[in-house]
N, C-alpha and C. Protein backbone atom coordinates (compact mmCIF):
# COMPACT_ATOMS: atom_id res chain seq x y z
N UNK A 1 -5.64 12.05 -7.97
CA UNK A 1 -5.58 10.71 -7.45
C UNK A 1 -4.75 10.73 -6.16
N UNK A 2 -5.19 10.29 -5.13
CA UNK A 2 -4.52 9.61 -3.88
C UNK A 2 -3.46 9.00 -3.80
N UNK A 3 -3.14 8.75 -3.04
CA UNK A 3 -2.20 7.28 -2.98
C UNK A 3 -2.86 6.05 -3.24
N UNK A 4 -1.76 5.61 -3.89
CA UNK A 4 -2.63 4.02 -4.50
C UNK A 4 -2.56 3.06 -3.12
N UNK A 5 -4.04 2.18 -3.04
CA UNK A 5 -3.66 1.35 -1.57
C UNK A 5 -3.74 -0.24 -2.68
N UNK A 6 -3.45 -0.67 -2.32
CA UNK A 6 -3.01 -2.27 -3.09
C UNK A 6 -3.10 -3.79 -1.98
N UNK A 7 -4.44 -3.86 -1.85
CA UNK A 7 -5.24 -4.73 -1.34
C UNK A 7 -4.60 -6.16 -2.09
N UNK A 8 -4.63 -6.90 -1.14
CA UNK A 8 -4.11 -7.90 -1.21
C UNK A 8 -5.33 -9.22 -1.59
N UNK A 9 -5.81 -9.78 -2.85
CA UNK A 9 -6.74 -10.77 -3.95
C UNK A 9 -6.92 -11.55 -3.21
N UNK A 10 -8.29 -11.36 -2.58
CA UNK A 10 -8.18 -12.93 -1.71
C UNK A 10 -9.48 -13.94 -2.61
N UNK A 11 -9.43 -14.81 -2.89
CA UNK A 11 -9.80 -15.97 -3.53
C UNK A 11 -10.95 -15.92 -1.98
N UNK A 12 -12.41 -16.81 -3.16
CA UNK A 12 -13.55 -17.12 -2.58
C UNK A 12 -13.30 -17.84 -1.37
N UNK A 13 -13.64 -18.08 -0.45
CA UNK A 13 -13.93 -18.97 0.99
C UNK A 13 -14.25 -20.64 0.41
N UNK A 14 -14.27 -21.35 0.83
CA UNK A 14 -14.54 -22.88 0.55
C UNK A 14 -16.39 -22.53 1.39
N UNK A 15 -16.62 -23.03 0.57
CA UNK A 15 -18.25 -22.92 0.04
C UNK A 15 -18.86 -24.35 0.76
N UNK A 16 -18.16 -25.53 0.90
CA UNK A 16 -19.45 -26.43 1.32
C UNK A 16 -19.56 -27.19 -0.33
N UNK A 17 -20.12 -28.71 0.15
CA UNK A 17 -20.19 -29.73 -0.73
C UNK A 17 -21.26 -29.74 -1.65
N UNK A 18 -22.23 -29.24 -0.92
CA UNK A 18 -23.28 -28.87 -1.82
C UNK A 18 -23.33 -28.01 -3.18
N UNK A 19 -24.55 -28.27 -3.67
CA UNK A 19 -24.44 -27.12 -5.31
C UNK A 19 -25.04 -25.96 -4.41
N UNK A 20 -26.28 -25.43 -3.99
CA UNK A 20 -26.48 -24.94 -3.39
C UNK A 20 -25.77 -23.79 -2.38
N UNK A 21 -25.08 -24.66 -1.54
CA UNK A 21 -24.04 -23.95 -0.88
C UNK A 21 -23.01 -23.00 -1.73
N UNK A 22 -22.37 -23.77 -2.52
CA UNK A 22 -21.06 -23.86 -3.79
C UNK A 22 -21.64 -22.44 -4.40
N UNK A 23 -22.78 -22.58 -4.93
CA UNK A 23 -23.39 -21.51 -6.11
C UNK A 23 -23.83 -19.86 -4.85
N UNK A 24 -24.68 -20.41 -3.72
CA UNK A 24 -24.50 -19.02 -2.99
C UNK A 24 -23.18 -18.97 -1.95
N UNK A 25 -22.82 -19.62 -2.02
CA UNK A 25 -20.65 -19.02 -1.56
C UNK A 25 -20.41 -18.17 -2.19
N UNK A 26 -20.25 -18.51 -3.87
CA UNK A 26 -18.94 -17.62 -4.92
C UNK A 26 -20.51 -16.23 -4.99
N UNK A 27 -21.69 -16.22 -4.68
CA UNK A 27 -22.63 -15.27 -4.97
C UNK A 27 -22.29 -14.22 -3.87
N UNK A 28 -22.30 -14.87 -2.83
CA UNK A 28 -21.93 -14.18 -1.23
C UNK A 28 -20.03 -13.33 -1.34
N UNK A 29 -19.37 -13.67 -2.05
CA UNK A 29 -18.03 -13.52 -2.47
C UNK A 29 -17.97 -12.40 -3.35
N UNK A 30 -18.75 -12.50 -4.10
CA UNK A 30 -19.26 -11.45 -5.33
C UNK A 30 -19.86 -10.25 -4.57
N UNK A 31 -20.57 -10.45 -4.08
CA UNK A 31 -21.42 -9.60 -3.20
C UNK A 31 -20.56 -8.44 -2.16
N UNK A 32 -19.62 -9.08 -1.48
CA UNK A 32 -19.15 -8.60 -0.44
C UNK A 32 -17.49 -7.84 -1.49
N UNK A 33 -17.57 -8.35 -2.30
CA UNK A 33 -17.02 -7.79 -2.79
C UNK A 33 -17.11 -6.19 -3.56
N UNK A 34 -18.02 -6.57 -4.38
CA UNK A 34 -18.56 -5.14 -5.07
C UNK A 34 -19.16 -4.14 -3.67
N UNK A 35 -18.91 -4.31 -2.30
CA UNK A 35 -19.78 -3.68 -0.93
C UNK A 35 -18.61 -3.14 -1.24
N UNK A 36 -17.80 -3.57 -0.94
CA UNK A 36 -16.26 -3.04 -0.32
C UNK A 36 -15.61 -2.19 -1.37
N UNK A 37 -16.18 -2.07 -2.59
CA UNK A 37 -15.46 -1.05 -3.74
C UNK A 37 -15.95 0.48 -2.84
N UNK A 38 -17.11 0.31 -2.84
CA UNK A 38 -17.54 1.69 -1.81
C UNK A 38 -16.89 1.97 -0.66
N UNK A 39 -16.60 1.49 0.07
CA UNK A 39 -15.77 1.39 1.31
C UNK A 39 -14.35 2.49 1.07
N UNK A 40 -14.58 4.00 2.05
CA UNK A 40 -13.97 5.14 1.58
C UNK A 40 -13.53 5.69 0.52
N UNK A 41 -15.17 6.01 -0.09
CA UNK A 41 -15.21 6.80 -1.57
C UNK A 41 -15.73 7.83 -1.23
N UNK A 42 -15.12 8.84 -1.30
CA UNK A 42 -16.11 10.23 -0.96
C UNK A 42 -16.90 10.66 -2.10
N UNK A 43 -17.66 11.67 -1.64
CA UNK A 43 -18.87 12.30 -2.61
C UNK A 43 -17.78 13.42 -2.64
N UNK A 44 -17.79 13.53 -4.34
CA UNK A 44 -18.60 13.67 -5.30
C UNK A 44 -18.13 11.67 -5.68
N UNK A 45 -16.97 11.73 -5.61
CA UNK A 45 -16.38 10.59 -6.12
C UNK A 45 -17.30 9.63 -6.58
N UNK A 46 -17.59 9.37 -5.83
CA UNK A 46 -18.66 7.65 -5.76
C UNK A 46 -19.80 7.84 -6.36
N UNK A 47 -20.12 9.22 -7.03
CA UNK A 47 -21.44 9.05 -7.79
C UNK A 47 -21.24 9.87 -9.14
N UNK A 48 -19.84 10.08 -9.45
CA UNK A 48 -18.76 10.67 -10.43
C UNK A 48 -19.07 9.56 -11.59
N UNK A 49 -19.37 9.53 -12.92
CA UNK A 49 -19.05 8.41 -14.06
C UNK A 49 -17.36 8.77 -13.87
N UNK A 50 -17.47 7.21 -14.06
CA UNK A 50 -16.07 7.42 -14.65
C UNK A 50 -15.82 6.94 -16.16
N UNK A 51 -16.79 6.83 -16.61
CA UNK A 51 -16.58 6.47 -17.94
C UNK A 51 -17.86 6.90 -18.87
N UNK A 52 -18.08 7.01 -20.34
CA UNK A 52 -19.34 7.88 -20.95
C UNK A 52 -20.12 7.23 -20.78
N UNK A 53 -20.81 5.59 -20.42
CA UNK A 53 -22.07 5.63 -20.33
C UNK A 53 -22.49 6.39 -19.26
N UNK A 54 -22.02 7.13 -17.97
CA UNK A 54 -22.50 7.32 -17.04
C UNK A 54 -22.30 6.58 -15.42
N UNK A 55 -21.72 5.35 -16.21
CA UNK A 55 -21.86 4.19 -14.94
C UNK A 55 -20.95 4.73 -13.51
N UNK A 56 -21.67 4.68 -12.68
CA UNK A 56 -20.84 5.42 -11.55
C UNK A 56 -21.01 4.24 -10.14
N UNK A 57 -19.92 3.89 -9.36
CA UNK A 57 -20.00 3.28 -7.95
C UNK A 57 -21.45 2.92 -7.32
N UNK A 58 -21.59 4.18 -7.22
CA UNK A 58 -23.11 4.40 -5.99
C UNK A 58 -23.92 3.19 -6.76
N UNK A 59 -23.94 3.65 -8.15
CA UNK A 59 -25.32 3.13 -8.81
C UNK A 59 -25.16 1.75 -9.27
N UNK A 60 -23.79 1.55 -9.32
CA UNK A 60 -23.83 -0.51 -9.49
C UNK A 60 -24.29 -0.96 -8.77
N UNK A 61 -23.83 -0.23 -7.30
CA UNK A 61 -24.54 -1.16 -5.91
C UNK A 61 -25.81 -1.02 -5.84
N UNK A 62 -27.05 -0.05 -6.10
CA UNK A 62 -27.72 0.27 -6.40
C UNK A 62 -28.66 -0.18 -7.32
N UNK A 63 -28.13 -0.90 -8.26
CA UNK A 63 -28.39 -1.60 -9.57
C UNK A 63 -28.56 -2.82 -9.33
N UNK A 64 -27.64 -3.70 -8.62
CA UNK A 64 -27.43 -4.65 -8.46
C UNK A 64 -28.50 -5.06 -7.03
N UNK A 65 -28.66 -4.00 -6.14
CA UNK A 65 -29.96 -4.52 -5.43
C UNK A 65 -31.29 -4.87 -5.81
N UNK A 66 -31.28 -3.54 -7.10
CA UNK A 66 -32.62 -4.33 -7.82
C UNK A 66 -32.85 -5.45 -8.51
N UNK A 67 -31.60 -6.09 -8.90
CA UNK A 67 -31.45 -7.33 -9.41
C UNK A 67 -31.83 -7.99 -8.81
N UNK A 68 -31.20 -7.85 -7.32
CA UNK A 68 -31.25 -8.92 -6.75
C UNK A 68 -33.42 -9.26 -6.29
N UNK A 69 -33.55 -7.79 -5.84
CA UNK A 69 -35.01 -7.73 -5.49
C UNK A 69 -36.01 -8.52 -6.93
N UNK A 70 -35.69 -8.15 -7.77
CA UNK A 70 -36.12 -8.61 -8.83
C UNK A 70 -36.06 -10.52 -8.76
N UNK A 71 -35.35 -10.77 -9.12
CA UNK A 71 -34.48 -12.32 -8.92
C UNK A 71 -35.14 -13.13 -7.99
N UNK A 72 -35.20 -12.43 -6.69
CA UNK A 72 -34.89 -13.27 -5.59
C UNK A 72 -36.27 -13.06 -5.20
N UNK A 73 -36.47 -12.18 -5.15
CA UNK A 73 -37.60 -11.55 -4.16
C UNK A 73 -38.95 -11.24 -5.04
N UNK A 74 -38.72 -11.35 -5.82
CA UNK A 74 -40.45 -11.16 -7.39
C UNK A 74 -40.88 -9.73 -7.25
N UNK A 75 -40.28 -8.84 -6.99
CA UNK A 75 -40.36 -7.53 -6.66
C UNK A 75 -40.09 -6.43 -8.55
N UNK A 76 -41.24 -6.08 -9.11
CA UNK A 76 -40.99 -5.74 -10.53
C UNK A 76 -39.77 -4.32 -10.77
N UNK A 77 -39.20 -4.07 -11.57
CA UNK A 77 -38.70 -3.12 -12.16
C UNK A 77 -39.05 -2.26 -12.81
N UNK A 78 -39.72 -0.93 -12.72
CA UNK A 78 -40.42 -0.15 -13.62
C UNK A 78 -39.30 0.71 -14.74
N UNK A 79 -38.37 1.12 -14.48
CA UNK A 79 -37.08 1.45 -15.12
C UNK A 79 -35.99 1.38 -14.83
N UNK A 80 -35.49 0.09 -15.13
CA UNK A 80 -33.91 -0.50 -14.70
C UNK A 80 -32.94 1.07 -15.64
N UNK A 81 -33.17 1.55 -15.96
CA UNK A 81 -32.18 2.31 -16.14
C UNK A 81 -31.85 3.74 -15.21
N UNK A 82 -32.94 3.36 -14.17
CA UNK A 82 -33.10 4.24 -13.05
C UNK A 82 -32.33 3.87 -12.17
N UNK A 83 -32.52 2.46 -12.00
CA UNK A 83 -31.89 1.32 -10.98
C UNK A 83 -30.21 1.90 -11.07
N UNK A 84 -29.45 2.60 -12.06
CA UNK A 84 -28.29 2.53 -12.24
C UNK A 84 -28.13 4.13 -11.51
N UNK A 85 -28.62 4.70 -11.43
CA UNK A 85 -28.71 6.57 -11.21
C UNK A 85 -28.73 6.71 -9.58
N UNK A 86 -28.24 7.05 -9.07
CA UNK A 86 -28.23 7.03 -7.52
C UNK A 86 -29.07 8.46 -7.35
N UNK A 87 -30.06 8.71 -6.59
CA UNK A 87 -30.67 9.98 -6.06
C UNK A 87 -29.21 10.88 -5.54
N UNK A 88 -29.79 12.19 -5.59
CA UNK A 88 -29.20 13.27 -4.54
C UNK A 88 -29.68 12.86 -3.09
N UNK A 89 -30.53 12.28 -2.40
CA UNK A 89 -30.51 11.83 -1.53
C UNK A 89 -30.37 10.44 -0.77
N UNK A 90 -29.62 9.87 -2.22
CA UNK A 90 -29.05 8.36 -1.40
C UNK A 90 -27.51 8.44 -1.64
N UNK A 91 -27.60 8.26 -0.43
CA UNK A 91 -25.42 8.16 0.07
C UNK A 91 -25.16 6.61 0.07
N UNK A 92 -23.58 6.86 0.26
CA UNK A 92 -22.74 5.59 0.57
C UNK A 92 -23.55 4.69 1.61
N UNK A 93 -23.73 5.43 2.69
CA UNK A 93 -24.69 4.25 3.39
C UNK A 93 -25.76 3.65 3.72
N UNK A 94 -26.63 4.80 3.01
CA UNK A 94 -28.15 4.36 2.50
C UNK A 94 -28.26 3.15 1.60
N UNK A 95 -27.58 3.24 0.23
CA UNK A 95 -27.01 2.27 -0.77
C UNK A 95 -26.47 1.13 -0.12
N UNK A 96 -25.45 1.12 0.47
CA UNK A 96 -25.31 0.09 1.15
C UNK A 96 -26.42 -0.81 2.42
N UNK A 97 -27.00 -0.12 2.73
CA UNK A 97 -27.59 -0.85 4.07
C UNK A 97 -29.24 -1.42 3.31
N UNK A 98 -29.41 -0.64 1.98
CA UNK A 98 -30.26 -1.54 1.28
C UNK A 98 -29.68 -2.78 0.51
N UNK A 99 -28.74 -2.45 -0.28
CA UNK A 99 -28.01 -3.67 -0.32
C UNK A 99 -27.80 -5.10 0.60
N UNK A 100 -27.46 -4.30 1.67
CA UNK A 100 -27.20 -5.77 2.27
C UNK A 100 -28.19 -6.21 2.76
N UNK A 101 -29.29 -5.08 3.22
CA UNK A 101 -30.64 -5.71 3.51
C UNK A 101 -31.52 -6.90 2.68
N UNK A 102 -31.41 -6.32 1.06
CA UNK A 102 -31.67 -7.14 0.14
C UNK A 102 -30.73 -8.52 0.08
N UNK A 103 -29.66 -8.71 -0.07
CA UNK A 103 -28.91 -9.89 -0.22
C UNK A 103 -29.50 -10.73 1.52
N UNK A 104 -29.62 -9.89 2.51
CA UNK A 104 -30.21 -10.90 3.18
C UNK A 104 -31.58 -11.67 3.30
N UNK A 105 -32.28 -11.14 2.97
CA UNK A 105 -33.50 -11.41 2.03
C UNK A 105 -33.40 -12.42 1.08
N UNK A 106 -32.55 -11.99 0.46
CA UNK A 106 -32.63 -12.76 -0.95
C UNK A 106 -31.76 -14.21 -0.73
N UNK A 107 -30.84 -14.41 0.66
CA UNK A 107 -30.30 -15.19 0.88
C UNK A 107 -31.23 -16.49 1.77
N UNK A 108 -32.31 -15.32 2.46
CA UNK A 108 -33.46 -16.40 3.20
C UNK A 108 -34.14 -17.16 2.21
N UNK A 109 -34.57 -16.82 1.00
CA UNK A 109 -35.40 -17.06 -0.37
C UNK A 109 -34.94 -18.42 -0.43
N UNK A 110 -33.16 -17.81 -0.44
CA UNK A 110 -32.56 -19.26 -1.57
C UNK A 110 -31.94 -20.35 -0.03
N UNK A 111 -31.99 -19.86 0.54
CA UNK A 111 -32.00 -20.73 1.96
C UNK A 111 -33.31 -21.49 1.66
N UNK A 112 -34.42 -21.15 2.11
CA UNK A 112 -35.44 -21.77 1.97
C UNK A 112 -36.07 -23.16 0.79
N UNK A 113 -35.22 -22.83 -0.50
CA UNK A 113 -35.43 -23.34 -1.65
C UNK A 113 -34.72 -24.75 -1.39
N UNK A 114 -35.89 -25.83 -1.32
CA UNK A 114 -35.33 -27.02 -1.19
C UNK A 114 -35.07 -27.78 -2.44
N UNK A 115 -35.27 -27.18 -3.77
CA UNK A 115 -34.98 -27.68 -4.63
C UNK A 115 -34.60 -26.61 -6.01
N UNK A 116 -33.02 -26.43 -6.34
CA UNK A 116 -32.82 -25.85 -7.33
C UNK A 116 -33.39 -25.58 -8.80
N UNK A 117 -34.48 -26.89 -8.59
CA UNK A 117 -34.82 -26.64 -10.24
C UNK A 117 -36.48 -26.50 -10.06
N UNK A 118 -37.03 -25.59 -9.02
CA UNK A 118 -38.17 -25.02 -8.93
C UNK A 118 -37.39 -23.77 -9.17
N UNK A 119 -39.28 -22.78 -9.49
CA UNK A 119 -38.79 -21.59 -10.04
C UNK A 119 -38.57 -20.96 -9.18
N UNK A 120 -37.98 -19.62 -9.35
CA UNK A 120 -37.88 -18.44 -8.38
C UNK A 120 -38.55 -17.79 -8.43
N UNK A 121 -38.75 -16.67 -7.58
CA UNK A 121 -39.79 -15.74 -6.91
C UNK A 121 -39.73 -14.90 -8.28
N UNK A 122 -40.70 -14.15 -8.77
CA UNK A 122 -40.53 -13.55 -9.94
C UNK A 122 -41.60 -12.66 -10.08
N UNK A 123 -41.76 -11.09 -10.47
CA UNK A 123 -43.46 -10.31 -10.95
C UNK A 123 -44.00 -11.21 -11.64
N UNK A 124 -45.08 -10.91 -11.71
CA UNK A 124 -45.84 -11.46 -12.53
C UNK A 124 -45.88 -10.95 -14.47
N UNK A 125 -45.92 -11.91 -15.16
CA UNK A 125 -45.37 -11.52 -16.58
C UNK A 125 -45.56 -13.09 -17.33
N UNK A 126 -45.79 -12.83 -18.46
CA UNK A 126 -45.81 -14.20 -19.30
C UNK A 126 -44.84 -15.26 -19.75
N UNK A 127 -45.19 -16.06 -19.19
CA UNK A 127 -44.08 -17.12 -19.18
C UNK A 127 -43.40 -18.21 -18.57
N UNK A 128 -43.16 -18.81 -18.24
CA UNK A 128 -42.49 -19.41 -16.77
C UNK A 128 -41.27 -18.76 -16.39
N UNK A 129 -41.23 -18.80 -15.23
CA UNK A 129 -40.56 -18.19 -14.13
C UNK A 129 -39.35 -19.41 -14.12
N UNK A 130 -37.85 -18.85 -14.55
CA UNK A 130 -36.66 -19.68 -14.38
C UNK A 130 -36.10 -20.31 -13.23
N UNK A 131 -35.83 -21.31 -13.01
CA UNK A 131 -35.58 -21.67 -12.01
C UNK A 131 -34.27 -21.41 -11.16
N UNK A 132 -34.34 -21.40 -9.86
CA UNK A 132 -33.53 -21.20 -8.82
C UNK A 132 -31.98 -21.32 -9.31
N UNK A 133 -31.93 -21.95 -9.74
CA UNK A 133 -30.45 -22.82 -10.03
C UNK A 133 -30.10 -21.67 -11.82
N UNK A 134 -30.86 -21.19 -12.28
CA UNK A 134 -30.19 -20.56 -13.47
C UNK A 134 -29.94 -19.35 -12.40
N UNK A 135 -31.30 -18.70 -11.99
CA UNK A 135 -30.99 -17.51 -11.42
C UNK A 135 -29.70 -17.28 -10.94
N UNK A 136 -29.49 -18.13 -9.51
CA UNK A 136 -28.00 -18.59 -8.84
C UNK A 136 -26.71 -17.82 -9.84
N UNK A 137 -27.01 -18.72 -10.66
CA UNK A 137 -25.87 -18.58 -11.85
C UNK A 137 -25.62 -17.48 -12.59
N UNK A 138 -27.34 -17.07 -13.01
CA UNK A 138 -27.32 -15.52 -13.34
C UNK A 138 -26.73 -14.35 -12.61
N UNK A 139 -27.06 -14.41 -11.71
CA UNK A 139 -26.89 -13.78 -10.03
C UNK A 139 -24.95 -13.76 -10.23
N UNK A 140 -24.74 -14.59 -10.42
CA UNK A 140 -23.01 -14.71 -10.03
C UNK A 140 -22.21 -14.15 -11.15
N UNK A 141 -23.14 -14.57 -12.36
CA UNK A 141 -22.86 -13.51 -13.29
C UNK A 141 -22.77 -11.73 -13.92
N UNK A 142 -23.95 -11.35 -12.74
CA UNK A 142 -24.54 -10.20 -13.58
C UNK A 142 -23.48 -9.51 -11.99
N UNK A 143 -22.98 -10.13 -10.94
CA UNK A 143 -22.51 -9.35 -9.66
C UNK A 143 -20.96 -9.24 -10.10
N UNK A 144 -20.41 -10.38 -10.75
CA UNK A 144 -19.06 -10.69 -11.38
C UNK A 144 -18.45 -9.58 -12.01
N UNK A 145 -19.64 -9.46 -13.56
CA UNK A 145 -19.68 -8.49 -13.97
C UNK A 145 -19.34 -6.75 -13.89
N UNK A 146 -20.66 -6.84 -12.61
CA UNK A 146 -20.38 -5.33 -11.86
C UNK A 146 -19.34 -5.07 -11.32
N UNK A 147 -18.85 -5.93 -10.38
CA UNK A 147 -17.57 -6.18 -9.68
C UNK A 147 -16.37 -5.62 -10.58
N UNK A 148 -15.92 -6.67 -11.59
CA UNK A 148 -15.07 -5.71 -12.70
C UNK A 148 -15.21 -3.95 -13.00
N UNK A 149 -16.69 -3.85 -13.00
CA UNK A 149 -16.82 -2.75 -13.41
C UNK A 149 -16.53 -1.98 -12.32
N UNK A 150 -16.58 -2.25 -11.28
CA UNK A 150 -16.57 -1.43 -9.87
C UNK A 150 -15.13 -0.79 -9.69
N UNK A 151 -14.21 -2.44 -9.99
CA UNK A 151 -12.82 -2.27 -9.77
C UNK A 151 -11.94 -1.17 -10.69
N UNK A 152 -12.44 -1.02 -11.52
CA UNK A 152 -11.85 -0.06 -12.55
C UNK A 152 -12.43 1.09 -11.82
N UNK A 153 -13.40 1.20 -11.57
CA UNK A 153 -14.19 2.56 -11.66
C UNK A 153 -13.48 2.97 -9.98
N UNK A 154 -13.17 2.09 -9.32
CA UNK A 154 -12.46 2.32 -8.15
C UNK A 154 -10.71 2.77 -8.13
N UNK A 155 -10.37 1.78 -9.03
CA UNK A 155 -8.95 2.61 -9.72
C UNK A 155 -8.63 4.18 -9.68
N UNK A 156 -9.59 4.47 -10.78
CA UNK A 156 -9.46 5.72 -11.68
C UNK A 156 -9.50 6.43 -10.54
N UNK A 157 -10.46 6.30 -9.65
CA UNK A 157 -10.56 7.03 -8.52
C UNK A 157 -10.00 7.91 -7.75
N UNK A 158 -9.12 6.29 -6.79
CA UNK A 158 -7.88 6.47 -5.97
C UNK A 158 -7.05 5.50 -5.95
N UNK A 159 -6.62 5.01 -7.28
CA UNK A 159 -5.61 3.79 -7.72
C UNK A 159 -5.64 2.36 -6.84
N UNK A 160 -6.69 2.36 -6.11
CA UNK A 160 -6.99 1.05 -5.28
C UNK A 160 -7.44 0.19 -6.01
N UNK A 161 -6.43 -0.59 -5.92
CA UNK A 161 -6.85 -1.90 -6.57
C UNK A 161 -6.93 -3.39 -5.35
N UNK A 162 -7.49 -4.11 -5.75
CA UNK A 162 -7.42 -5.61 -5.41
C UNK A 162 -9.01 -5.92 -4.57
N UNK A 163 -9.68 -6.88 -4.46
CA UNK A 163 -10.35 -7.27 -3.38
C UNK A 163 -10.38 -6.73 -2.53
């Protein structure tokens, strides 16, 4: 382990009056957050489990783009448990620059969406397609989530903690 660096918790940005706004703020917050766990992790590090399922850095961010492609963008998943596995030929900034490619994408989607309780973009599959406003929520959940997981897995690392 390194020296520990001890980032200083910064609380979400003020989001705007809207639900809309409000719900992709704390999503955009989430987002830029779990970017920045990667932000000087070397290889092997960043694609190292740090814990027995396997779950490693590279592949949350990684994971979490297909979510988002999935979600946002109606783009199908053939094995989300792939989605978590980073290739030998995807790095820190390959991973990342699809990432953010996707969240911008996925931010035009929900830009565009003039009404939260139409559905979202979704493969095709049986059923109705959930609407904008759960997704949102899902979305803030399933990035929240990772985020925690990131932060630990960034710890163990090189004792960096915080936002």
């Amino acid at each position: 382990m390194t020296a520990r660096r001890r980032a200083k918790d910064t609380g979400p940005a003020w989001t705007g009056t809207g639900e809309k706004e409000t719900l992709r703020g704390f999503l955009d917050y989430l987002r830029d957050a779990i970017a920045n766990k990667l932000t000087g992790v070397p290889e092997p590090q960043v694609r190292t489990a740090g814990v027995a399922s396997g779950t490693n850095l590279l592949g949350l961010v990684k994971h979490l783009a297909a979510v988002e492609r999935f979600y946002f963008l109606g783009e199908d998943v053939g094995n989300w448990r792939a989605t978590m596995r980073p290739t030998a030929a995807e790095t820190v900034d390959s991973v990342l620059a699809d990432y953010r490619d996707t969240v911008e994408r996925a931010n035009q989607v929900i830009d565009a969406c003039p009404d939260l309780a139409q559905p979202a973009p979704r493969p095709p599959r049986r059923g109705p397609a959930p609407s904008m406003r759960w997704v949102l929520v899902h979305m803030i959940e399933e990035t929240g989530r990772h985020a925690g997981h990131a932060d630990i897995l960034r710890e163990q690392i090189d004792g960096s903690t915080g936002r």
